[in-house]
PDB file of N, CA and C in Angstrom:
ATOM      1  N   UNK A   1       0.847  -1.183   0.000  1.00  0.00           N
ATOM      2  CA  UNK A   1       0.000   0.000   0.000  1.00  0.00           C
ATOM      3  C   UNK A   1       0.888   1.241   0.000  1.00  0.00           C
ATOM      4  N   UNK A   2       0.779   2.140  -0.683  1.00  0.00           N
ATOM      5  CA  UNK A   2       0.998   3.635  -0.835  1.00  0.00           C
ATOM      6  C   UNK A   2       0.854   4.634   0.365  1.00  0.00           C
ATOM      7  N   UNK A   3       1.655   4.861   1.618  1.00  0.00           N
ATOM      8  CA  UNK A   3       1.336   5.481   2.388  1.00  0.00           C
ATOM      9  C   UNK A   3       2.016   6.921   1.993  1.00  0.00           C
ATOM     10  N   UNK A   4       2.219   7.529   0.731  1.00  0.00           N
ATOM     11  CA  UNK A   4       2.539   8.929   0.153  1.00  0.00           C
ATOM     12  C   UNK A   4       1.643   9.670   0.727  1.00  0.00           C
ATOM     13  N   UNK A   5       0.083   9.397   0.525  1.00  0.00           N
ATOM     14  CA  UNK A   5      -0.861  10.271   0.421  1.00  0.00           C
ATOM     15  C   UNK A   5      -1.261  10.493   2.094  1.00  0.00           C
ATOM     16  N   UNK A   6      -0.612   9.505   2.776  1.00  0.00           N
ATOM     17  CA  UNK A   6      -1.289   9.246   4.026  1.00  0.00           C
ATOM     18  C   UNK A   6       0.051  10.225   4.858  1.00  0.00           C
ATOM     19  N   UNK A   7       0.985  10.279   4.486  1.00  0.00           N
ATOM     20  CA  UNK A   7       2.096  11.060   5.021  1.00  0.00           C
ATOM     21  C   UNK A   7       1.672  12.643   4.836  1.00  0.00           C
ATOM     22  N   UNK A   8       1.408  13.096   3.980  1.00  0.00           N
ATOM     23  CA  UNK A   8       1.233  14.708   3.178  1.00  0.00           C
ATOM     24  C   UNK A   8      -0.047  14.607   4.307  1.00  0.00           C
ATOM     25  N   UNK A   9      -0.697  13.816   4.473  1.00  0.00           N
ATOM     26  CA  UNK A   9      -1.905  14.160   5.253  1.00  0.00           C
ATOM     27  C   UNK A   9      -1.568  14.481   6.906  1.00  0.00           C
ATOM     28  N   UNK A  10      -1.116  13.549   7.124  1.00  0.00           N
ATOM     29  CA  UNK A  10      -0.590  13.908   8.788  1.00  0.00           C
ATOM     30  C   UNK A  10       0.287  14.976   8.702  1.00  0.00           C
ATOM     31  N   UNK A  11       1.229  15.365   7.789  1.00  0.00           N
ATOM     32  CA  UNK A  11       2.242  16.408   8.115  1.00  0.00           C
ATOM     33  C   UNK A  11       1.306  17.789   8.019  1.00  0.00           C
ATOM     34  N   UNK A  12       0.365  18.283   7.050  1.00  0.00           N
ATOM     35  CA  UNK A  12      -0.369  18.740   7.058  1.00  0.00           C
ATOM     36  C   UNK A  12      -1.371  19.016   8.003  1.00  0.00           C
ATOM     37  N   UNK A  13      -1.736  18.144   8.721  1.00  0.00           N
ATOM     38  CA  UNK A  13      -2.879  18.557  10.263  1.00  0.00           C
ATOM     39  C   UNK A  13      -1.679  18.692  11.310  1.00  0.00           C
ATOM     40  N   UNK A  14      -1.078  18.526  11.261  1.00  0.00           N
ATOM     41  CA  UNK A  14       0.126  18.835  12.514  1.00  0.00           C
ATOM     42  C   UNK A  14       0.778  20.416  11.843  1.00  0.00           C
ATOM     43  N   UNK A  15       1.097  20.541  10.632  1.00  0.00           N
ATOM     44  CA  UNK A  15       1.403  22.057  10.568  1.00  0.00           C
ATOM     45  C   UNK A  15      -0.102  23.017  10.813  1.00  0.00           C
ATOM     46  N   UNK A  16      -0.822  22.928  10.493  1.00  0.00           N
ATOM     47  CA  UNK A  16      -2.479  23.558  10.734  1.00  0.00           C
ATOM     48  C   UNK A  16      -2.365  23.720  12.105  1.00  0.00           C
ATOM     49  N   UNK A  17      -2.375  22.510  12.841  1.00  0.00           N
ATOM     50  CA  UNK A  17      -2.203  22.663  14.243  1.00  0.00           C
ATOM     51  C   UNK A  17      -1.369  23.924  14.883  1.00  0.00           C
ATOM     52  N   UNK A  18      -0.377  23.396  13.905  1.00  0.00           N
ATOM     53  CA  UNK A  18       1.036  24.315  15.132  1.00  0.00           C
ATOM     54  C   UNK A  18       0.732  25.737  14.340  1.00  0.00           C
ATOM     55  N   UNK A  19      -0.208  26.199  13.327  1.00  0.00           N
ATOM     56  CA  UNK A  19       0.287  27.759  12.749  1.00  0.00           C
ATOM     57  C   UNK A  19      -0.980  28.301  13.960  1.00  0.00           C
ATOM     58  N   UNK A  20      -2.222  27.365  13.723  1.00  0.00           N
ATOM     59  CA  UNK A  20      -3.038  27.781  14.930  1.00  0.00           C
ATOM     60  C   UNK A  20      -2.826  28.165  16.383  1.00  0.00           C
ATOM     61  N   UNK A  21      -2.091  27.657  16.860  1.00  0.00           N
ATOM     62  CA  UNK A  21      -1.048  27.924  18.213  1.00  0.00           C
ATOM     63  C   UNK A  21      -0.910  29.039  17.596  1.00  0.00           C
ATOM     64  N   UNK A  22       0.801  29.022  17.240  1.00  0.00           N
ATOM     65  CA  UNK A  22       1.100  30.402  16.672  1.00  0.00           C
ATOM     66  C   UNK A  22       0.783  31.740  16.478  1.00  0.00           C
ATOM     67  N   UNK A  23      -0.434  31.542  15.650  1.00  0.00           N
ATOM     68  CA  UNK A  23      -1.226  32.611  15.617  1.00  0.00           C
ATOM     69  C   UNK A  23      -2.129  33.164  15.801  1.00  0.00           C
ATOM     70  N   UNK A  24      -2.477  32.441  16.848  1.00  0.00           N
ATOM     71  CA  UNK A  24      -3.880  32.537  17.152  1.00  0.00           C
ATOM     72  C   UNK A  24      -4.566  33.747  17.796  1.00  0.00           C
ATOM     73  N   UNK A  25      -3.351  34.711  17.857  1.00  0.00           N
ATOM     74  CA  UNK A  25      -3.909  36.231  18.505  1.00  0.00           C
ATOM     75  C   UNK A  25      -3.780  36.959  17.164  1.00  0.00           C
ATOM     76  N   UNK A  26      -3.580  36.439  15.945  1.00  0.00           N
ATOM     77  CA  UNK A  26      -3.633  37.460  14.398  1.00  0.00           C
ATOM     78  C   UNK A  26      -5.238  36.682  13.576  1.00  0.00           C
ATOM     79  N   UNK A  27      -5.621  35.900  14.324  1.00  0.00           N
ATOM     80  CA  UNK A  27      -6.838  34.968  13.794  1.00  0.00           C
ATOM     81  C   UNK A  27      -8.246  35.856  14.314  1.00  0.00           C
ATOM     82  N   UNK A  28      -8.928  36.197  13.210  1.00  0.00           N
ATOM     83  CA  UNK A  28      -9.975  37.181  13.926  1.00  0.00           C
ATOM     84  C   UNK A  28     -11.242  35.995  14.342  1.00  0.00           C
ATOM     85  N   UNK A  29     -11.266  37.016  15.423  1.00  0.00           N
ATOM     86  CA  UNK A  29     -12.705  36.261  16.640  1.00  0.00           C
ATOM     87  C   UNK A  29     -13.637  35.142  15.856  1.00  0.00           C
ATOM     88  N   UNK A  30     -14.285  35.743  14.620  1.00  0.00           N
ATOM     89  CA  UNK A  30     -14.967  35.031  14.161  1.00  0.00           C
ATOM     90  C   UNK A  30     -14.643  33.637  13.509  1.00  0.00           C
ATOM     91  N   UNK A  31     -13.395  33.668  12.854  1.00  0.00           N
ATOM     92  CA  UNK A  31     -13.231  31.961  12.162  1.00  0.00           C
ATOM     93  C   UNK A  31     -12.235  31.256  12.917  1.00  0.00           C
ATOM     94  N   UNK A  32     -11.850  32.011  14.654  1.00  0.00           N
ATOM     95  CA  UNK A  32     -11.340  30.942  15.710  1.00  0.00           C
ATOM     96  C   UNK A  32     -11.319  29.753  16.454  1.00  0.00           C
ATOM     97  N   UNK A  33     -12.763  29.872  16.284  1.00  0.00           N
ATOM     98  CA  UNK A  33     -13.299  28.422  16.809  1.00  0.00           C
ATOM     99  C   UNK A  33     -13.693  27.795  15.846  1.00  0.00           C
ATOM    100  N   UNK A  34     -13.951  27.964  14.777  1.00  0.00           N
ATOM    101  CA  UNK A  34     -14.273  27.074  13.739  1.00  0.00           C
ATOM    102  C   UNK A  34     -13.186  26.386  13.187  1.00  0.00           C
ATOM    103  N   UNK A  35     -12.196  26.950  12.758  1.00  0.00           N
ATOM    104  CA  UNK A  35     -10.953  26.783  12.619  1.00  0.00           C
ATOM    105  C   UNK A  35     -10.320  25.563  13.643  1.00  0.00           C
ATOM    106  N   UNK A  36     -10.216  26.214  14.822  1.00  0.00           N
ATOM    107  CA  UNK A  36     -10.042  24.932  16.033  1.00  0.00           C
ATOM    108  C   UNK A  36     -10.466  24.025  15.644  1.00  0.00           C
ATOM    109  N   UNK A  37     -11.888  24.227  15.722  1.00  0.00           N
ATOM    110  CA  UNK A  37     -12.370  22.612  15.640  1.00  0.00           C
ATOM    111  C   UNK A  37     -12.373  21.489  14.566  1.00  0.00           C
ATOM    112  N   UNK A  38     -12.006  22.687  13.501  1.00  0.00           N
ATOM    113  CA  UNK A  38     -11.637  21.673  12.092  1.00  0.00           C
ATOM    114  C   UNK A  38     -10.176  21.363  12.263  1.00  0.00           C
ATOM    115  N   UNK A  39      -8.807  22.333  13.216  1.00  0.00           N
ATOM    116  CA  UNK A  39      -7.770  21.984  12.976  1.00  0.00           C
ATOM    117  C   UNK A  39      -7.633  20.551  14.115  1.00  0.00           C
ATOM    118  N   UNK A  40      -8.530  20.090  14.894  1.00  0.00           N
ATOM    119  CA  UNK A  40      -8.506  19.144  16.245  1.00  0.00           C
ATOM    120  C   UNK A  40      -9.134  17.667  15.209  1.00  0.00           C
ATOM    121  N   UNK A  41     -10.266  18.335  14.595  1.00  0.00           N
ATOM    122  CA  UNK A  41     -10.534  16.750  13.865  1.00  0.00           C
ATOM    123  C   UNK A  41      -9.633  16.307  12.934  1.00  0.00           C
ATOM    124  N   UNK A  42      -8.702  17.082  12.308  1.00  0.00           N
ATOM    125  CA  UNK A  42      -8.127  16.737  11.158  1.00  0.00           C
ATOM    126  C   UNK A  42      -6.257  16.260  11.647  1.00  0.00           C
ATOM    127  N   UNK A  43      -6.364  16.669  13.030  1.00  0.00           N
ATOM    128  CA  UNK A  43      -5.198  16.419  13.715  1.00  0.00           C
ATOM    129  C   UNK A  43      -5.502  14.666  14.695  1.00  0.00           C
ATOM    130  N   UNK A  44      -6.806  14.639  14.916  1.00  0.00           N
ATOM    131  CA  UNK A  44      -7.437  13.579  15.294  1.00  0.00           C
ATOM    132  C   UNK A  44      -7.509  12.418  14.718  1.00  0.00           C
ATOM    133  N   UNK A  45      -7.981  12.889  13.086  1.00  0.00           N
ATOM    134  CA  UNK A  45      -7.774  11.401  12.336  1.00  0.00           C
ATOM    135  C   UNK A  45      -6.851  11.361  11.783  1.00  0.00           C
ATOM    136  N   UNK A  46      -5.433  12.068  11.898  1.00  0.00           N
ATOM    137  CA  UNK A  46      -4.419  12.111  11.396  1.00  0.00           C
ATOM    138  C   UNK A  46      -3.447  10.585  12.729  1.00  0.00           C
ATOM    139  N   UNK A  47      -4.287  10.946  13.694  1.00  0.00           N
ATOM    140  CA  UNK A  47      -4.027   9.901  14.936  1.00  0.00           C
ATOM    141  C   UNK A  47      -3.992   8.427  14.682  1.00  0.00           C
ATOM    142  N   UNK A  48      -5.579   8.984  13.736  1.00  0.00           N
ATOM    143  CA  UNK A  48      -6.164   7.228  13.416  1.00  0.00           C
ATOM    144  C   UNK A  48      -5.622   6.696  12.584  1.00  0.00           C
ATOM    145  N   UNK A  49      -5.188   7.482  11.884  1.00  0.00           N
ATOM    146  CA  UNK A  49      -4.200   7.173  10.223  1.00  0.00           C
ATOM    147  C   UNK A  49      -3.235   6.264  11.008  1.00  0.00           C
ATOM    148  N   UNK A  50      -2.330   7.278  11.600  1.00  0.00           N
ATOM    149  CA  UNK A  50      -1.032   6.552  12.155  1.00  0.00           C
ATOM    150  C   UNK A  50      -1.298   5.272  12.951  1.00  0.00           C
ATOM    151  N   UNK A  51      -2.492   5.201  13.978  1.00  0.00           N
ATOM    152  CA  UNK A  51      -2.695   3.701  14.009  1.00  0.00           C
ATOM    153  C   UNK A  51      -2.976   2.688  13.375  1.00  0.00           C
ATOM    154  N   UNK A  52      -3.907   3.121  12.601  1.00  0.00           N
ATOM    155  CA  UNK A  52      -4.391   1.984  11.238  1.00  0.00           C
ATOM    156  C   UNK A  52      -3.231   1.850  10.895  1.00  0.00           C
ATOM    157  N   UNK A  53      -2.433   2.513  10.388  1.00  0.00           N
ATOM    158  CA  UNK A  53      -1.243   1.943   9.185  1.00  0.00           C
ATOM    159  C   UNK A  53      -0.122   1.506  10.421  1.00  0.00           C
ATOM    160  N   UNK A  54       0.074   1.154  11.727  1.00  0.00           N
ATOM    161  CA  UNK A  54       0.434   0.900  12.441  1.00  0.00           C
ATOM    162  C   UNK A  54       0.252  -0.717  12.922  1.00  0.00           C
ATOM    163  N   UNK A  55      -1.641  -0.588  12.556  1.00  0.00           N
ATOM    164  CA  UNK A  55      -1.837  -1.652  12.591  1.00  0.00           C
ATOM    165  C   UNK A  55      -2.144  -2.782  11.857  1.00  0.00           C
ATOM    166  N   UNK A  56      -2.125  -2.052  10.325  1.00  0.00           N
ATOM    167  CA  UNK A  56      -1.663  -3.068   9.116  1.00  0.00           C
ATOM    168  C   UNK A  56      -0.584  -3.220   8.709  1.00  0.00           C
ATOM    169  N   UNK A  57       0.612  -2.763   9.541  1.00  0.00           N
ATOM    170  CA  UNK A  57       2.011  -2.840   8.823  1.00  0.00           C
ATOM    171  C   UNK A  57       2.081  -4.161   8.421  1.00  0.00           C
ATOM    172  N   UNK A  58       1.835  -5.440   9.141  1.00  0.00           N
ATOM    173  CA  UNK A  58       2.571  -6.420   8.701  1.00  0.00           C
ATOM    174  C   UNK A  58       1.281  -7.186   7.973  1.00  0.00           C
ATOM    175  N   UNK A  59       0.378  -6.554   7.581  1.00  0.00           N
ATOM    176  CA  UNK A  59      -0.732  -7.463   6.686  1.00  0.00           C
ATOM    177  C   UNK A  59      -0.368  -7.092   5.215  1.00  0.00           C
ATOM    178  N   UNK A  60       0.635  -6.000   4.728  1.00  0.00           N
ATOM    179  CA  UNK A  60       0.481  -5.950   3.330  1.00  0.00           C
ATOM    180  C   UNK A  60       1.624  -6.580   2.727  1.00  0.00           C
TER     181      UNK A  60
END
């Protein structure tokens, strides 16, 4: 299996994550929490990724 696409994906919700930290006092009021909560799910199943393919390593 091709874990290319699955890499660009986790590195991607972990940078989202960390610019959100970062900047989160240049982020206006209104798309702060929305933002959060899309940067927490996408950092979340970036979790599940890494277990699934953790836990099919030795089935492919």
């Amino acid at each position: 299996m091709d874990y290319t696409n699955i890499v660009i994906f986790i590195i991607l919700a972990f940078s989202l994550g960390a610019i959100m930290i970062m900047y989160r006092d240049r982020i206006p009021q209104r798309l702060r929490k929305g933002m959060a909560l899309i940067a927490v799910a996408f950092i979340l199943f970036a979790f599940y990724l890494i277990v699934y393919s953790f836990l099919n390593l030795g089935s492919s």
